[in-house]
Protein backbone atom coordinates (compact mmCIF):
# COMPACT_ATOMS: atom_id res chain seq x y z
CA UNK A 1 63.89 89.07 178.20
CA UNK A 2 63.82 85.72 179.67
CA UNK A 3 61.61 85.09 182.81
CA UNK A 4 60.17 82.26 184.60
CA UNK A 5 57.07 83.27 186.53
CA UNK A 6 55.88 81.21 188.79
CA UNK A 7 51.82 80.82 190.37
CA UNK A 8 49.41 79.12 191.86
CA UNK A 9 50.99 79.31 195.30
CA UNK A 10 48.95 79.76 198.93
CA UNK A 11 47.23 78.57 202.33
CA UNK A 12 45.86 75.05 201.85
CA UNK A 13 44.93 72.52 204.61
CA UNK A 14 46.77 69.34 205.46
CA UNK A 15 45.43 66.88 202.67
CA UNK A 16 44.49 69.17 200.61
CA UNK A 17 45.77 69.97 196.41
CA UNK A 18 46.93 72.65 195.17
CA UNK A 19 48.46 73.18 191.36
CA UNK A 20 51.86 75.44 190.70
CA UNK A 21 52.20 76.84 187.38
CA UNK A 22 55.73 78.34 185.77
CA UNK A 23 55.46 79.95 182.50
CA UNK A 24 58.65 80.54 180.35
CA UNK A 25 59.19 83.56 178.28
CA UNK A 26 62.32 84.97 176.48
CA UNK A 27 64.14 81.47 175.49
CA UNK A 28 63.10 77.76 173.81
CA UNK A 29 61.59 76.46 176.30
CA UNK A 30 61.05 72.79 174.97
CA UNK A 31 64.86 72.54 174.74
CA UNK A 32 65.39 72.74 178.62
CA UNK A 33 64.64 70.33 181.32
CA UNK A 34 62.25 71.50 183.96
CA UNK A 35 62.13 71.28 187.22
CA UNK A 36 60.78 72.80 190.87
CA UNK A 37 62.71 73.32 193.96
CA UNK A 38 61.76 74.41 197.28
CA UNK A 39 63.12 75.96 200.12
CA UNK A 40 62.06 75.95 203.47
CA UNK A 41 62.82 78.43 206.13
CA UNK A 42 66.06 77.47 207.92
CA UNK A 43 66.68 74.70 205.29
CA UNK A 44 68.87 74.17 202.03
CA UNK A 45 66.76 74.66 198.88
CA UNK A 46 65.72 70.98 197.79
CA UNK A 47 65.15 69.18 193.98
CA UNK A 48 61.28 68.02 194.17
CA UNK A 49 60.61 67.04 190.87
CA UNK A 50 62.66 67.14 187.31
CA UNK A 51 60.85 66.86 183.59
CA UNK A 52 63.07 66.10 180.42
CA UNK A 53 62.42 68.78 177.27
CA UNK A 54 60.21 66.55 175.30
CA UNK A 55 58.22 65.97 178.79
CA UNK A 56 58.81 62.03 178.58
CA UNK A 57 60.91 61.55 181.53
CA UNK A 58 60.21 62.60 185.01
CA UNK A 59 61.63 62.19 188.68
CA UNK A 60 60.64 62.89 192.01
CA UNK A 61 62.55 63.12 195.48
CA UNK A 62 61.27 60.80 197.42
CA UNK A 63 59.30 62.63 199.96
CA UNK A 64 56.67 63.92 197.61
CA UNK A 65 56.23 60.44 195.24
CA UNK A 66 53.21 59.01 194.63
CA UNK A 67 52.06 62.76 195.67
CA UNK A 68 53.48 65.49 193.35
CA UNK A 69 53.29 65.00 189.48
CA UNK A 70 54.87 67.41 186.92
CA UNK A 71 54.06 67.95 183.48
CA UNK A 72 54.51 70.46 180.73
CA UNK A 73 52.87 71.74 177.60
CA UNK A 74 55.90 73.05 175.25
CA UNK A 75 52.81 74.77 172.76
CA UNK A 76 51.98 76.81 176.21
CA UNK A 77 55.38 77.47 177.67
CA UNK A 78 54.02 76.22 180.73
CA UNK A 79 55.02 73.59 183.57
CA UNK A 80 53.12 72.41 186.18
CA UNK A 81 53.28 70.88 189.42
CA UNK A 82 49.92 69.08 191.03
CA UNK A 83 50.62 68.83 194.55
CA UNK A 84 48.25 66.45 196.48
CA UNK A 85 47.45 65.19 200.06
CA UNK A 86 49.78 68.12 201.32
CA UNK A 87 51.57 67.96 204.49
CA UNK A 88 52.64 70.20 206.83
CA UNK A 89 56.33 69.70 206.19
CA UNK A 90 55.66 70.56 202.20
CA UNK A 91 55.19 74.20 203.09
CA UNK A 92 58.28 76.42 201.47
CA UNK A 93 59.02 78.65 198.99
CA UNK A 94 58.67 76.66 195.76
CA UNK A 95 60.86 77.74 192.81
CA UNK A 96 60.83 76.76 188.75
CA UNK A 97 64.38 76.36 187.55
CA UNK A 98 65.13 75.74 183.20
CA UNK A 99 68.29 73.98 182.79
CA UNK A 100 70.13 73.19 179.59
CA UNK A 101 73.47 71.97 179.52
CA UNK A 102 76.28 75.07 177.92
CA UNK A 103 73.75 77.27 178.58
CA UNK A 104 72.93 79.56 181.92
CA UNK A 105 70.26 78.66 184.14
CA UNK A 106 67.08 80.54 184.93
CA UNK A 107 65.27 80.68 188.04
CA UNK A 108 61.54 82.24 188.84
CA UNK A 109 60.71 84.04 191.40
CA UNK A 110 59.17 81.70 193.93
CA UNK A 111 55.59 81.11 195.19
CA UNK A 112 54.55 80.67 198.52
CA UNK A 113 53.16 77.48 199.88
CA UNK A 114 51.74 77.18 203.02
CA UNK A 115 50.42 73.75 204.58
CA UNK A 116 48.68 74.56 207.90
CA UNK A 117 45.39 73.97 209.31
């Protein structure tokens, strides 16, 4: 069964880190591209960072550069997202998305995070 399950989410102060993990289960993960979303309340769900399948190539939007670095580890199934010096306006619902092109593409769950002192 094919899941993406998302953690790492929560409360964290303005300036503060905090590290999202998304582990993959059910399909080849090192074939798909990686990436995170995130959706704020009243807003359009919004790319914030991509990762190619062999974890060489990244991009960012631009409001989190220089902030927000993704990675991946293909033997753990696993991609991350370090968020640092966090801002009020980064707080959403942040979702892992695996996309690979002719085949569907899978969404987690979502995990809370909430910038707010």
């Amino acid at each position: 069964q094919v899941q993406l399950v998302e953690s790492g989410g929560g409360l964290v102060q303005p300036g503060g880190s905090l590290r999202l993990s998304c582990a993959a289960f059910g399909f080849t993960f090192s074939s798909y591209v990686m990436s995170w979303y995130r959706q704020a309340p009243g807003k359009e769900r919004e790319l914030v960072a991509t990762i190619s399948s062999v974890g060489g190539s990244t991009n960012y939007a631009d409001s989190v550069k220089e902030r927000f670095t993704i990675f991946k580890d293909n033997a753990k199934n696993t991609v991350y997202l370090q968020m640092n010096i966090l801002k009020p306006e980064d707080t959403a619902v942040y979702y892992c998305n695996a996309k690979r092109r002719n085949y569907n593409d899978y969404w987690g769950q979502g995990t809370q995070v909430t910038v707010s002192s």
